[in-house]
Protein backbone atom coordinates (compact mmCIF):
# COMPACT_ATOMS: atom_id res chain seq x y z
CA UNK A 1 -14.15 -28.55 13.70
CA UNK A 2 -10.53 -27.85 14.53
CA UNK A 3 -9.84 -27.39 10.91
CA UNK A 4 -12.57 -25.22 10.50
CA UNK A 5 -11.70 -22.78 13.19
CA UNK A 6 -7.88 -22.73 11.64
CA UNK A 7 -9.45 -21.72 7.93
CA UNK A 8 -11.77 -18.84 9.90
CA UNK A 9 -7.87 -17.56 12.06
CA UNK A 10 -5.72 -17.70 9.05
CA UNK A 11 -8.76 -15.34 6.94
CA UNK A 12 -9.02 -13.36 9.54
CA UNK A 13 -4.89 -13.08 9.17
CA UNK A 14 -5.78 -12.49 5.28
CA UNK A 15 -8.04 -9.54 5.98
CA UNK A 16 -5.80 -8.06 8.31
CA UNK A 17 -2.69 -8.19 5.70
CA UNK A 18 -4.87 -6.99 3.33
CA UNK A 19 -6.28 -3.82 4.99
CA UNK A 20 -2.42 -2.74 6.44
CA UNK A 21 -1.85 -2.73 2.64
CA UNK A 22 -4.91 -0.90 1.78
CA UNK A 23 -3.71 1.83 4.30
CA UNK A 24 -0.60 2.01 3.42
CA UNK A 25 -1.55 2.89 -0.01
CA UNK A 26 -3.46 5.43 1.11
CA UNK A 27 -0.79 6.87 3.30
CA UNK A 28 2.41 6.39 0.92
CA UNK A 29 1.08 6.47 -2.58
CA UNK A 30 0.65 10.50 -3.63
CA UNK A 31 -1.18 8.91 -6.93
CA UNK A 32 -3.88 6.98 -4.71
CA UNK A 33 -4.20 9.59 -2.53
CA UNK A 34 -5.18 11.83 -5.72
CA UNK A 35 -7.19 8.87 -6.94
CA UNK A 36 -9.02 8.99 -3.73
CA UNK A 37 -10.24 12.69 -3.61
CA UNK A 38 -11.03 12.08 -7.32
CA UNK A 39 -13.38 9.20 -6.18
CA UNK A 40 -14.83 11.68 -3.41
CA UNK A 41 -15.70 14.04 -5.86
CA UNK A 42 -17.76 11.42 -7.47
CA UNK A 43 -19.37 9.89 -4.95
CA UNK A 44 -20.49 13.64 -4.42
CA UNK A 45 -21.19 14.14 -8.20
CA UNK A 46 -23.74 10.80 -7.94
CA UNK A 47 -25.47 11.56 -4.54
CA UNK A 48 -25.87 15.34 -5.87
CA UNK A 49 -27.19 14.25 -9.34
CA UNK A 50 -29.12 11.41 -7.78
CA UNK A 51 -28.19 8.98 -10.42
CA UNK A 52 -29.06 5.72 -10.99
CA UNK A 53 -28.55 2.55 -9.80
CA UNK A 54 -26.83 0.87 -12.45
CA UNK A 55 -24.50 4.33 -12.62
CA UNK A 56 -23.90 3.92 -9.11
CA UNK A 57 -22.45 0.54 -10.11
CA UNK A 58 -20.52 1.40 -13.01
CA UNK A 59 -19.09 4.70 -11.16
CA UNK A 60 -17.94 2.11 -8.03
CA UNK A 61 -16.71 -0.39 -10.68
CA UNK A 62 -14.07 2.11 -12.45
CA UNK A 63 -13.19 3.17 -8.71
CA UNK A 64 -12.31 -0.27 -7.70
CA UNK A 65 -10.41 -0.74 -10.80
CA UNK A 66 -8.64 2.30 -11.11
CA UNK A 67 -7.28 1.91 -7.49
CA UNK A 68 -6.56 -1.90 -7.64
CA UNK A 69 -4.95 -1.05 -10.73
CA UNK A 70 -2.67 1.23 -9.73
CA UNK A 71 -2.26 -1.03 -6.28
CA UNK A 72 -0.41 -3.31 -8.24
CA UNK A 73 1.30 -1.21 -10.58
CA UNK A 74 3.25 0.34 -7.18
CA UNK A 75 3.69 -3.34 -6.29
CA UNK A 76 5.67 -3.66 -9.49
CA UNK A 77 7.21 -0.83 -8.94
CA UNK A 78 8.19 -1.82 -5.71
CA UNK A 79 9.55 -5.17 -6.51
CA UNK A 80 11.35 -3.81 -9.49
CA UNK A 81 13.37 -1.35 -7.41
CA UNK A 82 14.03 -3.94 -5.02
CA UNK A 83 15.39 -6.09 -7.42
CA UNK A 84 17.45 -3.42 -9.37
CA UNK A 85 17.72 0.03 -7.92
CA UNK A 86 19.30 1.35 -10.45
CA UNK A 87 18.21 2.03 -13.89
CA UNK A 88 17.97 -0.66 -16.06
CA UNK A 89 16.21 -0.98 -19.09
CA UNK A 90 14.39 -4.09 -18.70
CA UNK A 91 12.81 -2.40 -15.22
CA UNK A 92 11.84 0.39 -17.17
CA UNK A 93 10.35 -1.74 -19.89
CA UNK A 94 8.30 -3.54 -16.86
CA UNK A 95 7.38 -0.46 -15.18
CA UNK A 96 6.46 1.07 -18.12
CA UNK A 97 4.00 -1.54 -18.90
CA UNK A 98 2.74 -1.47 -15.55
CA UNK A 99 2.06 2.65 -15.34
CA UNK A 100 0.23 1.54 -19.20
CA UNK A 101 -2.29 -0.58 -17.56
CA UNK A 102 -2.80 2.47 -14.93
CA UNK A 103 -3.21 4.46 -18.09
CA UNK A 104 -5.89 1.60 -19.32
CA UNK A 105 -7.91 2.02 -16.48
CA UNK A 106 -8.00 5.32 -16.02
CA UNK A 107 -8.99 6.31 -19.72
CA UNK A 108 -11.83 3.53 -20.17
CA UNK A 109 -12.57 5.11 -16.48
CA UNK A 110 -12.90 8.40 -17.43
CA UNK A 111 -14.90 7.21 -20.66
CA UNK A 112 -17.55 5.52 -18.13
CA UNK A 113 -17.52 8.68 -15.72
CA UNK A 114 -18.23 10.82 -18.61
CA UNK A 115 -20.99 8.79 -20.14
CA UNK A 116 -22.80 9.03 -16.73
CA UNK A 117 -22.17 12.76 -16.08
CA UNK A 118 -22.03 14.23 -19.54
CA UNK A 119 -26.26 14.42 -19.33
CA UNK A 120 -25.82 16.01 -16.30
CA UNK A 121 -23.83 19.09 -17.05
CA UNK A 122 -25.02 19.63 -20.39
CA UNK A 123 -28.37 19.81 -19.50
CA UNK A 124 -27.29 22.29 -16.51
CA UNK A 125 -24.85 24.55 -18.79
């Protein structure tokens, strides 16, 4: 029981590291807080349009990755200037990479968002 109840405190310790990162994200990061108004806007998009439930999905899906992507891109980033604040070009070459799989996600993303909405103002225009 006692190691049960030490699993349950040390998640609970998890979470709480977890969300103190998630806000400070939000708070720090000028490109999440842009992602996060752009999510807004969709949520708003998908409750105005009604759409479906499998859009609903995909729409949360890009969210999630777009902004856990580009979580751990400024964790590179981070780490990177911590290591070597000044330019180098092997940091560069990392952070480079890094911002690329921000880029991944946010084109396929954008792809997926306009797939669901495309109907939707076309058929209003």
């Amino acid at each position: 029981m006692n190691a049960f109840l030490n699993f349950i405190k040390y998640r609970f310790r998890s979470f709480k590291f977890a969300f103190r990162g998630l806000w400070l994200l939000i708070k720090t990061e000028h490109s999440v807080m842009a992602q996060i108004i752009i999510a807004v806007v969709l949520i708003s998009f998908g409750l105005y349009f009604d759409i479906s439930k499998q859009d609903w999905i995909n729409q949360l899906l890009v969210i999630g990755l777009v902004l856990s992507v580009e979580g751990m891109n400024t964790a590179v980033e981070k780490i990177s200037d911590f290591v070597h604040e000044d330019e180098h070009p092997r940091i560069g070459f990392i952070k480079d990479i890094s911002a690329g799989a921000v880029a991944f996600a946010g084109l396929f993303g954008f792809t997926v968002i306009t797939t669901i909405y495309l109907p939707y103002f076309s058929n209003n225009a």
